[in-house]
Protein backbone atom coordinates (compact mmCIF):
# COMPACT_ATOMS: atom_id res chain seq x y z
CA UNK A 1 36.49 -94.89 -17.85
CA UNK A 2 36.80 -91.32 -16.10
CA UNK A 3 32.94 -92.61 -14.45
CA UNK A 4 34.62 -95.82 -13.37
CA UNK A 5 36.07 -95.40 -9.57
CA UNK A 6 37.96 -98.83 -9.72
CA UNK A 7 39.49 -98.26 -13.04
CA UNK A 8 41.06 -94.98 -11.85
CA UNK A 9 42.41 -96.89 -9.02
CA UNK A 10 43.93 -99.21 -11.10
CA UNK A 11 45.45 -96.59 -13.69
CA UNK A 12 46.54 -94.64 -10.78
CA UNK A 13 48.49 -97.70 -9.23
CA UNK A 14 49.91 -98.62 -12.48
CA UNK A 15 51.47 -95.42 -12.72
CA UNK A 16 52.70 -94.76 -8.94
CA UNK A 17 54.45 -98.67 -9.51
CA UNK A 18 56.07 -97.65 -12.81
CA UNK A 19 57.30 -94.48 -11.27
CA UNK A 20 58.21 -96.36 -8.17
CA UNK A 21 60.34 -98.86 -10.78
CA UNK A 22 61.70 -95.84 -12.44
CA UNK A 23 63.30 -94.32 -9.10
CA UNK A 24 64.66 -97.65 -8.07
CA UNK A 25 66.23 -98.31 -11.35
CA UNK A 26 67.60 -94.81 -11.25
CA UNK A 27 69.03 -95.22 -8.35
CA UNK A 28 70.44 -98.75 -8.38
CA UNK A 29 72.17 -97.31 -11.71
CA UNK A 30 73.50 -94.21 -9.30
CA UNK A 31 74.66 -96.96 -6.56
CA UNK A 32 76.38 -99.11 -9.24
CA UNK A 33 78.11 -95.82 -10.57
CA UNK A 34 80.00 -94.84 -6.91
CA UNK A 35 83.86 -95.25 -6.95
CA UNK A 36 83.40 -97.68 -3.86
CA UNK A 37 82.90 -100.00 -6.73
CA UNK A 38 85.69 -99.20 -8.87
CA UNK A 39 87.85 -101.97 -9.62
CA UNK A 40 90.87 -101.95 -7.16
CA UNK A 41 92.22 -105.41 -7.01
CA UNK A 42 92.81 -108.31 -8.86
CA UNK A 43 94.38 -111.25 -6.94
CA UNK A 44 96.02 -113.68 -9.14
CA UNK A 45 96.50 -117.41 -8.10
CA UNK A 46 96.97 -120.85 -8.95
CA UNK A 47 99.52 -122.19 -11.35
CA UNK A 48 101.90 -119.59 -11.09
CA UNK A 49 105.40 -120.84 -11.39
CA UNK A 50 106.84 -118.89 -14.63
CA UNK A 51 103.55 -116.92 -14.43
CA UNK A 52 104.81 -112.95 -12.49
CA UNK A 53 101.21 -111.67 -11.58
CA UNK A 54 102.37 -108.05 -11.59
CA UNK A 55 103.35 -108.48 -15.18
CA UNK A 56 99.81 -110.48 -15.78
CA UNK A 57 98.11 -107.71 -13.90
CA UNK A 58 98.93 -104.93 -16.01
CA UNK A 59 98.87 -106.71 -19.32
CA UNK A 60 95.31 -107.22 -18.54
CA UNK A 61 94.27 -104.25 -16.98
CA UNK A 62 93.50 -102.27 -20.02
CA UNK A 63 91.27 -104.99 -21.15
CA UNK A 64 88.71 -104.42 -18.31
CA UNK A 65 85.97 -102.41 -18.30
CA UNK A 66 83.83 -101.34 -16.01
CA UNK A 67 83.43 -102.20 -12.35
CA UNK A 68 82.55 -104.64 -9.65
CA UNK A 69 78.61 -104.70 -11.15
CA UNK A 70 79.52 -104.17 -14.94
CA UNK A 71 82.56 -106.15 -15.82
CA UNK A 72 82.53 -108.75 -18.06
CA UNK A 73 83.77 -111.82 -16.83
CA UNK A 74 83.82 -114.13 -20.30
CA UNK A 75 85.86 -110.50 -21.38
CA UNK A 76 88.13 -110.66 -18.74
CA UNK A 77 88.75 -114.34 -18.92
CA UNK A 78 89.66 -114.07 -22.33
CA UNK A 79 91.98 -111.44 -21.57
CA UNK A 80 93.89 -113.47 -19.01
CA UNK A 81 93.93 -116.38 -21.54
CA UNK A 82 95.94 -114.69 -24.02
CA UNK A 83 99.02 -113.92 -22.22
CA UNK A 84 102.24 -116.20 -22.22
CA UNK A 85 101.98 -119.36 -20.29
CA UNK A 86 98.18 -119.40 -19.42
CA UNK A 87 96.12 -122.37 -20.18
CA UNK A 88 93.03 -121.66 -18.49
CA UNK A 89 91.75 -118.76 -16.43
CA UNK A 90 88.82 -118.67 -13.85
CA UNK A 91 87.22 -115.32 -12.75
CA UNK A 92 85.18 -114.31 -9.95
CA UNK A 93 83.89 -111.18 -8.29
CA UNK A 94 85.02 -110.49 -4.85
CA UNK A 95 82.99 -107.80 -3.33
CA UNK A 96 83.07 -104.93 -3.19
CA UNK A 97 85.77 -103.71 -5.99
CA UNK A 98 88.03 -106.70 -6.42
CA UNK A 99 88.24 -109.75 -9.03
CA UNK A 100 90.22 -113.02 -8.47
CA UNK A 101 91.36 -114.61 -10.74
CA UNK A 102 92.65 -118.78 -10.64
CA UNK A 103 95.30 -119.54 -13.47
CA UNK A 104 96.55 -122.69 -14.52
CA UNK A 105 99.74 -122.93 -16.53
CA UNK A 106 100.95 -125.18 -19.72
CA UNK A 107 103.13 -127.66 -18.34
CA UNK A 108 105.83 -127.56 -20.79
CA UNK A 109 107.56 -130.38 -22.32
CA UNK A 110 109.36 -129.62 -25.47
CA UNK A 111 110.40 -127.01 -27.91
CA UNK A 112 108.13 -126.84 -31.07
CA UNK A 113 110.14 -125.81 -34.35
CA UNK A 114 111.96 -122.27 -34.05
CA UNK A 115 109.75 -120.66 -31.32
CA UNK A 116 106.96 -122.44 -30.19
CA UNK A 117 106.63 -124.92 -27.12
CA UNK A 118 104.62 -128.04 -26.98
CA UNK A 119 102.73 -128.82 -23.68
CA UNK A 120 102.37 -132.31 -22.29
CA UNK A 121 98.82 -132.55 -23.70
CA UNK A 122 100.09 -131.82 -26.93
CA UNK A 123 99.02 -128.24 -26.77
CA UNK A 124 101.04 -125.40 -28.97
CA UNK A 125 101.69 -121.91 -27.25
CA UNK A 126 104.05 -118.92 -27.36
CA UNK A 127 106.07 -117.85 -24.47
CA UNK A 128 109.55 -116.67 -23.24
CA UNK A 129 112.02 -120.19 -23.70
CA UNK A 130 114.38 -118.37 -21.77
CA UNK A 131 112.09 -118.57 -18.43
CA UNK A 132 112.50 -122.37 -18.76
CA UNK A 133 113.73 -124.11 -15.52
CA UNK A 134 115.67 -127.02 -17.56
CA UNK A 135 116.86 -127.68 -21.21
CA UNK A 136 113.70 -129.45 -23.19
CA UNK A 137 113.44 -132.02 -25.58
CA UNK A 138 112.77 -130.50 -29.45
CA UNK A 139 109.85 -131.99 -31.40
CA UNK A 140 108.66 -130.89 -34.92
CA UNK A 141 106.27 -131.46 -37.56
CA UNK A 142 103.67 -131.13 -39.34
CA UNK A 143 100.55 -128.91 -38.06
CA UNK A 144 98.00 -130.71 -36.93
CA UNK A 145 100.29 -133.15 -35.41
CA UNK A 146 101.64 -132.44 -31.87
CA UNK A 147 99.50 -134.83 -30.03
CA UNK A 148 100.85 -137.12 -32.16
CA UNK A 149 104.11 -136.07 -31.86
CA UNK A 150 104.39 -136.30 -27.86
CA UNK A 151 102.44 -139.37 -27.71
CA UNK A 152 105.18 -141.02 -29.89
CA UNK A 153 108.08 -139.52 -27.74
CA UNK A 154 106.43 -141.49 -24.44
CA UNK A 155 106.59 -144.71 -26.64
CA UNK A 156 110.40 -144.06 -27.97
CA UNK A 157 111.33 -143.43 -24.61
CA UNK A 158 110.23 -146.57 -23.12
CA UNK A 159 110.89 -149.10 -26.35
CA UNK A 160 114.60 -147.28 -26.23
CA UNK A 161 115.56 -147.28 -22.35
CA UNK A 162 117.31 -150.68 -23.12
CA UNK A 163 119.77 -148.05 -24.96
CA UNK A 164 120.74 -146.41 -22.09
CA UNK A 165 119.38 -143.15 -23.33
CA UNK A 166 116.76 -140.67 -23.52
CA UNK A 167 115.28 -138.75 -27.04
CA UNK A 168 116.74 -135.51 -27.04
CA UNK A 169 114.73 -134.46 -30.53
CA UNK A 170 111.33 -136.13 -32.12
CA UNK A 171 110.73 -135.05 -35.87
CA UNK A 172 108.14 -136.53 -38.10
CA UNK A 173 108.48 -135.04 -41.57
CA UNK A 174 106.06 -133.65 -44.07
CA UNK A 175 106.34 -137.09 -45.64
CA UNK A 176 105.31 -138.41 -41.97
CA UNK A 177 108.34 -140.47 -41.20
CA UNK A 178 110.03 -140.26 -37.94
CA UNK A 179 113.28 -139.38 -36.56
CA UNK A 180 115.02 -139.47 -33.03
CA UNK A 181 118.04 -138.28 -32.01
CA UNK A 182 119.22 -139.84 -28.73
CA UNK A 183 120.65 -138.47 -25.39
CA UNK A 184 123.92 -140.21 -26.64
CA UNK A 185 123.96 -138.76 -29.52
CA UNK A 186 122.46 -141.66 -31.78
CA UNK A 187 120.36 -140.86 -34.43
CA UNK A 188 117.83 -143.27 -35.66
CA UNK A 189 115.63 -143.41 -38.63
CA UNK A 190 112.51 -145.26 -38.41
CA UNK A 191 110.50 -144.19 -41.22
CA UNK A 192 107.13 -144.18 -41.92
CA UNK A 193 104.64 -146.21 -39.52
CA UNK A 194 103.19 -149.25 -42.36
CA UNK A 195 101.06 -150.37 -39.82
CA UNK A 196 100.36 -149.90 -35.72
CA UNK A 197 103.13 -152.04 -34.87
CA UNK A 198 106.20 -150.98 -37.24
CA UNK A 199 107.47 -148.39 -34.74
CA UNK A 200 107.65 -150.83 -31.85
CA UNK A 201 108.74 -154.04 -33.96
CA UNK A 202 112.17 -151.99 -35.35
CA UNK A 203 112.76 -150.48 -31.82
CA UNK A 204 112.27 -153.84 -30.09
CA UNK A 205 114.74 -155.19 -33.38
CA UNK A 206 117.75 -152.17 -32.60
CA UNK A 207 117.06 -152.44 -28.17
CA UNK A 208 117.76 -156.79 -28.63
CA UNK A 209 120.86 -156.08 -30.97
CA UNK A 210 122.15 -153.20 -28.82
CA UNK A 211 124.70 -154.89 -26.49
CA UNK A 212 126.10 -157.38 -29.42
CA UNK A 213 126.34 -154.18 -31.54
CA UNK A 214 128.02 -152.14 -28.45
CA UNK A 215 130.21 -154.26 -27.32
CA UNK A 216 131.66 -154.85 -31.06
CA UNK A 217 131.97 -151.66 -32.37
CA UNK A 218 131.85 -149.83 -28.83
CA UNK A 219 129.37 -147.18 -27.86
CA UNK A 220 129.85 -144.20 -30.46
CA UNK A 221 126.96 -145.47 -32.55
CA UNK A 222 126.27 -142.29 -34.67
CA UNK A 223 123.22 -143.84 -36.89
CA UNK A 224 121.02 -146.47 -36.82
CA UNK A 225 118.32 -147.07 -40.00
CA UNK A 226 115.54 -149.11 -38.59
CA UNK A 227 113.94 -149.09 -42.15
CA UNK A 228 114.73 -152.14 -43.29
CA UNK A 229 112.29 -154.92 -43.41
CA UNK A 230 114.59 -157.67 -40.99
CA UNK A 231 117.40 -155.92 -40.18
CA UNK A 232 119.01 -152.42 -39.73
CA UNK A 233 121.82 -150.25 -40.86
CA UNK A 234 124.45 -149.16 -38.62
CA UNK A 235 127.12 -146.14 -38.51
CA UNK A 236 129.75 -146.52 -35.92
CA UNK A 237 133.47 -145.12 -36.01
CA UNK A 238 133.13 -144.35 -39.70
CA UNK A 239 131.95 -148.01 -40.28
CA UNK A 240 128.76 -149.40 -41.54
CA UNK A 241 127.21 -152.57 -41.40
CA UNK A 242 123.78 -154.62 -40.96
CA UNK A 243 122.54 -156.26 -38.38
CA UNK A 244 120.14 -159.57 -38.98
CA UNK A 245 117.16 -159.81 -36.50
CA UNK A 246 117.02 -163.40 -36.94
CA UNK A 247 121.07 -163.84 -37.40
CA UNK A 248 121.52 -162.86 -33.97
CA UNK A 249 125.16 -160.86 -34.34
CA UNK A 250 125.76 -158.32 -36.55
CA UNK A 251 127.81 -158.47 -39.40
CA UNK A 252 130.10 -156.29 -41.32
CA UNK A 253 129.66 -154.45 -44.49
């Protein structure tokens, strides 16, 4: 080899490109390493109506590390994801020391339990009830079920607008039967669904009995059982009674 011209050329061009590799390396890692590039900014924007970006930004702050080059964004996502009211965070680089950062909230549509709040894709999460805008609806039951759970309150609010009122609270039990309590203070037990149709056959039964029932024992209906298989029960005033689907008038019991 040491008698071979061309192979010295070659060695000795192997070696001036590694060194030449090493320098640049070297100093790309010097160039990444200048406080220019320190992390200055993060811009925060999007959803942000019960979002305050000054409280995001230094929740989150502590979670980053490194700078413009080094930071990990699938890190720093993550970190934005876990505070209160974030569904979904979208990070990007801004050069030269800045991150933005696109947020979009839950959209909120009824308490969960004690302290939770369900979102109107059926979506658990945790945040401060008292930054609500308006009083909410309050759903339970069991986990695993809030898609359920808001699917079902669309369909009880459109089989009961005949009533004249909205559901206030949605519970389905650990035995999986359901419950609503009305805007007019009516509570009505429905029971367990026997097949797809038994929720909207007894609301369609109490919603075509509901002015004959009204305008007989007036409008402080307090309870309504829907579970019975062609009629329902009835509490009014302190009175009970049933009222026949196919009898067409209630009567009194």
């Amino acid at each position: 080899m040491w008698n071979n011209v061309r192979q010295l050329n070659l060695a000795a061009n192997a070696l001036y490109a590694l060194w030449a590799l090493v320098l640049l390396a070297a100093g790309a890692y010097w160039l990444m390493q200048r406080p220019a590039f320190t992390l200055h900014t993060i811009a925060i924007g999007g959803d942000t109506e019960h979002i305050n970006a000054p409280t995001v930004r230094a929740g989150v702050v502590g979670h980053l590390k490194g700078n413009f080059f080094t930071v990990d964004l699938d890190n720093a996502r993550a970190a934005f994801e876990q505070m209160p009211w974030v569904r979904r965070a979208s990070v990007r680089r801004v050069w030269p020391n800045a991150l933005a950062v696109t947020l979009e909230e839950y959209k909120p549509l009824a308490t969960w339990g004690s302290d939770q709040l369900v979102s109107v894709d059926g979506e658990l999460f945790t945040a401060n009830q008292g930054e609500l805008d308006e009083d909410l609806p309050a759903f339970d039951g069991p986990n695993g079920t809030e898609k359920e759970v808001v699917a079902r309150y669309f369909d009880f609010k459109k089989w009961l607008a005949p009533l004249g009122a909205t559901p206030e609270e949605v519970t389905l039990s650990p035995r999986y039967a359901w419950t609503v309590k009305l805007s007019n203070g009516t509570q009505i037990e429905y029971g367990r669904e026997r097949n797809p149709q038994t929720l909207a056959e007894r609301s369609h039964r109490l919603s075509a009995a509901w002015s004959a029932v009204t305008a007989r024992w007036g409008n402080d209906i307090e309870y309504a059982d829907l579970r019975y298989p062609n009629g329902f029960a009835i509490r009014a005033a302190g009175m009970r009674f049933i009222g026949n689907a196919t009898a067409g008038k209630p009567a009194a019991k």
